[in-house]
C-alpha atoms as a PDB file:
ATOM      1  CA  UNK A   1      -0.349 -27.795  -7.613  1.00  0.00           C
ATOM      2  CA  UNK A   2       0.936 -24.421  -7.006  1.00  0.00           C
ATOM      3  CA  UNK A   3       5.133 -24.362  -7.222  1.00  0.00           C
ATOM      4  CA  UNK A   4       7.314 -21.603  -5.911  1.00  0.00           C
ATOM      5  CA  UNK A   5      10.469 -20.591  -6.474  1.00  0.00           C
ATOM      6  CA  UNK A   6      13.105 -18.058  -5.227  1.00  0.00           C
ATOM      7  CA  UNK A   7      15.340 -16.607  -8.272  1.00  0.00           C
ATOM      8  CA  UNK A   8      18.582 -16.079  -6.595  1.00  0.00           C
ATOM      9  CA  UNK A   9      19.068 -12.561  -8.137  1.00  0.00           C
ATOM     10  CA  UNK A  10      15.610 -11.942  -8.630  1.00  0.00           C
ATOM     11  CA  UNK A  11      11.978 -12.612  -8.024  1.00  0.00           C
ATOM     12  CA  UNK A  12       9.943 -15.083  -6.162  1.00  0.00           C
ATOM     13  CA  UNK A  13       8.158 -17.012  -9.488  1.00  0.00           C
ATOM     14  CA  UNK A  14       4.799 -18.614  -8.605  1.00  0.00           C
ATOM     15  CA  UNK A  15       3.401 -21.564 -11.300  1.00  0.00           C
ATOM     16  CA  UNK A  16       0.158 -22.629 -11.054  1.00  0.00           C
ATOM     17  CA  UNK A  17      -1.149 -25.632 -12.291  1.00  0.00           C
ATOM     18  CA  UNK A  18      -4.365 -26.242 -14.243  1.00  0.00           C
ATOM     19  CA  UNK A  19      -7.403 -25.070 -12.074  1.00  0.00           C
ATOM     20  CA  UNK A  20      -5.147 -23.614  -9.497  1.00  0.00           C
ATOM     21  CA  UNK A  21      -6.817 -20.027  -8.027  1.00  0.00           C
ATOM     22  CA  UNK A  22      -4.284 -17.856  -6.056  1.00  0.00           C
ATOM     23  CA  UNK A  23      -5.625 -14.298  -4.431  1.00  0.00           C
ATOM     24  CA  UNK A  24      -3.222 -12.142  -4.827  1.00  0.00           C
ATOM     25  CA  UNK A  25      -3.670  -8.362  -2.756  1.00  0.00           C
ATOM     26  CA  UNK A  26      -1.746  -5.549  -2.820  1.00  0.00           C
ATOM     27  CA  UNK A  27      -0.297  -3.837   0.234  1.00  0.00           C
ATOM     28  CA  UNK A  28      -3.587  -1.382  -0.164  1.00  0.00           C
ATOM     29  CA  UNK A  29      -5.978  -4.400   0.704  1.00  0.00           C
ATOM     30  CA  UNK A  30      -7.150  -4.534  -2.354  1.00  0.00           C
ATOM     31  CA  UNK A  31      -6.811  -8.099  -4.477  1.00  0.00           C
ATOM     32  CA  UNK A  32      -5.197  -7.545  -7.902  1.00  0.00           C
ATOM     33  CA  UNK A  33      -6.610  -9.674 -10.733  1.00  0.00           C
ATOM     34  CA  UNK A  34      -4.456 -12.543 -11.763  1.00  0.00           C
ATOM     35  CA  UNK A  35      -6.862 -14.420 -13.269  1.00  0.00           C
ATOM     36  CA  UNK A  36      -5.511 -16.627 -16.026  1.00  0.00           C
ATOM     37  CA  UNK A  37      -2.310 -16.277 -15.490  1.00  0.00           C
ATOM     38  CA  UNK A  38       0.003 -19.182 -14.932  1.00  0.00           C
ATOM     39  CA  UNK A  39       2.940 -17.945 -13.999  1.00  0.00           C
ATOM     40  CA  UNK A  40       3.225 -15.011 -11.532  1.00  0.00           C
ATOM     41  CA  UNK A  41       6.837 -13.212 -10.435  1.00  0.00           C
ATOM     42  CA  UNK A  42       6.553 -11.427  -7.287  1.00  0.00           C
ATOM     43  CA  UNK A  43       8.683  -9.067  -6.179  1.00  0.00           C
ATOM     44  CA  UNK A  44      11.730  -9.466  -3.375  1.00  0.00           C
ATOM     45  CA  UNK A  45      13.886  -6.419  -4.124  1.00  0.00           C
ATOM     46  CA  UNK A  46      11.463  -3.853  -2.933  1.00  0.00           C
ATOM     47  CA  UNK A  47      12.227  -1.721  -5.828  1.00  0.00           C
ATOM     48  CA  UNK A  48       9.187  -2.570  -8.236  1.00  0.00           C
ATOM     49  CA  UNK A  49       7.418   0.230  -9.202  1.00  0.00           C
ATOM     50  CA  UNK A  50       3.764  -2.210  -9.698  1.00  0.00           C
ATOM     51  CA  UNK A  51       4.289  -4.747  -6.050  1.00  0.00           C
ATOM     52  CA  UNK A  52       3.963  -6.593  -5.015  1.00  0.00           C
ATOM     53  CA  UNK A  53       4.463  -7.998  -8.828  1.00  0.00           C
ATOM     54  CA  UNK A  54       7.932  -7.666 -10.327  1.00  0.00           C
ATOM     55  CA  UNK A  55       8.639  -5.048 -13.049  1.00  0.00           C
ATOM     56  CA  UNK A  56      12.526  -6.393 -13.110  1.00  0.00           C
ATOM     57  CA  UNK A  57      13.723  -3.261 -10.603  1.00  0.00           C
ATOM     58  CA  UNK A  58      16.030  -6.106  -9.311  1.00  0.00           C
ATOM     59  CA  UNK A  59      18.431  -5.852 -12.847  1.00  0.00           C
ATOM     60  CA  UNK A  60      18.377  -2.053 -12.030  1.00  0.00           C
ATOM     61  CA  UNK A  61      19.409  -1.886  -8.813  1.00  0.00           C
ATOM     62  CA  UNK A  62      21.608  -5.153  -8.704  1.00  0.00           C
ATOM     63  CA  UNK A  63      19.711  -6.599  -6.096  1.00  0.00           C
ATOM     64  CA  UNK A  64      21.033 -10.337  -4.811  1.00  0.00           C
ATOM     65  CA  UNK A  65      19.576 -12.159  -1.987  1.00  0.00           C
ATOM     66  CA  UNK A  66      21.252 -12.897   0.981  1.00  0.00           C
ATOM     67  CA  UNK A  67      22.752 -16.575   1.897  1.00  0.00           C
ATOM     68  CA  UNK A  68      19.826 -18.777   3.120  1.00  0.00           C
ATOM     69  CA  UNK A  69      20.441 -19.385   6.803  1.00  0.00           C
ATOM     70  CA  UNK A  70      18.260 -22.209   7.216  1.00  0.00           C
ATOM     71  CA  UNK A  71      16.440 -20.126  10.226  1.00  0.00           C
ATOM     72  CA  UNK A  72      12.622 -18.985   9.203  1.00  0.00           C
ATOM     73  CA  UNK A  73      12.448 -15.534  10.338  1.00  0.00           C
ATOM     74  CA  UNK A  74       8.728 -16.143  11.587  1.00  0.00           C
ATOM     75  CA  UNK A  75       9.764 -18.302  14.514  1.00  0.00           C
ATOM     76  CA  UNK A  76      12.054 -15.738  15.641  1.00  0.00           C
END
């Protein structure tokens, strides 16, 4: 089972269970290798200098994410 998780101040943290495969790609199309890995923080602040995985810009810049409305901004 794959588990995600907003950090309120900080990056969106992916586990991944035994056996779990995720494809991860970068905004140039190509897919990063994340194989082995269980844990994966991706970034939210837009500040990371290696996205779309976090480097911990977020610390640097203060970032904080704003109050959940509820709303998901696809269906808008």
């Amino acid at each position: 089972m794959i588990r995600m998780c907003a950090r309120p101040r900080g990056p969106l943290a992916v586990e991944l269970g035994e056996g779990d495969v995720v494809e991860l790609v970068g905004m140039d199309g190509q897919a990063l290798d994340v194989s082995g890995r269980r844990k994966l923080l991706l970034c939210r602040c837009g500040a990371s200098g290696s996205r779309p995985l976090c480097d911990g810009a977020h610390n640097r810049i203060g970032f904080e994410a704003p109050p959940a409305t509820g709303e998901d901004p696809d269906e808008t």
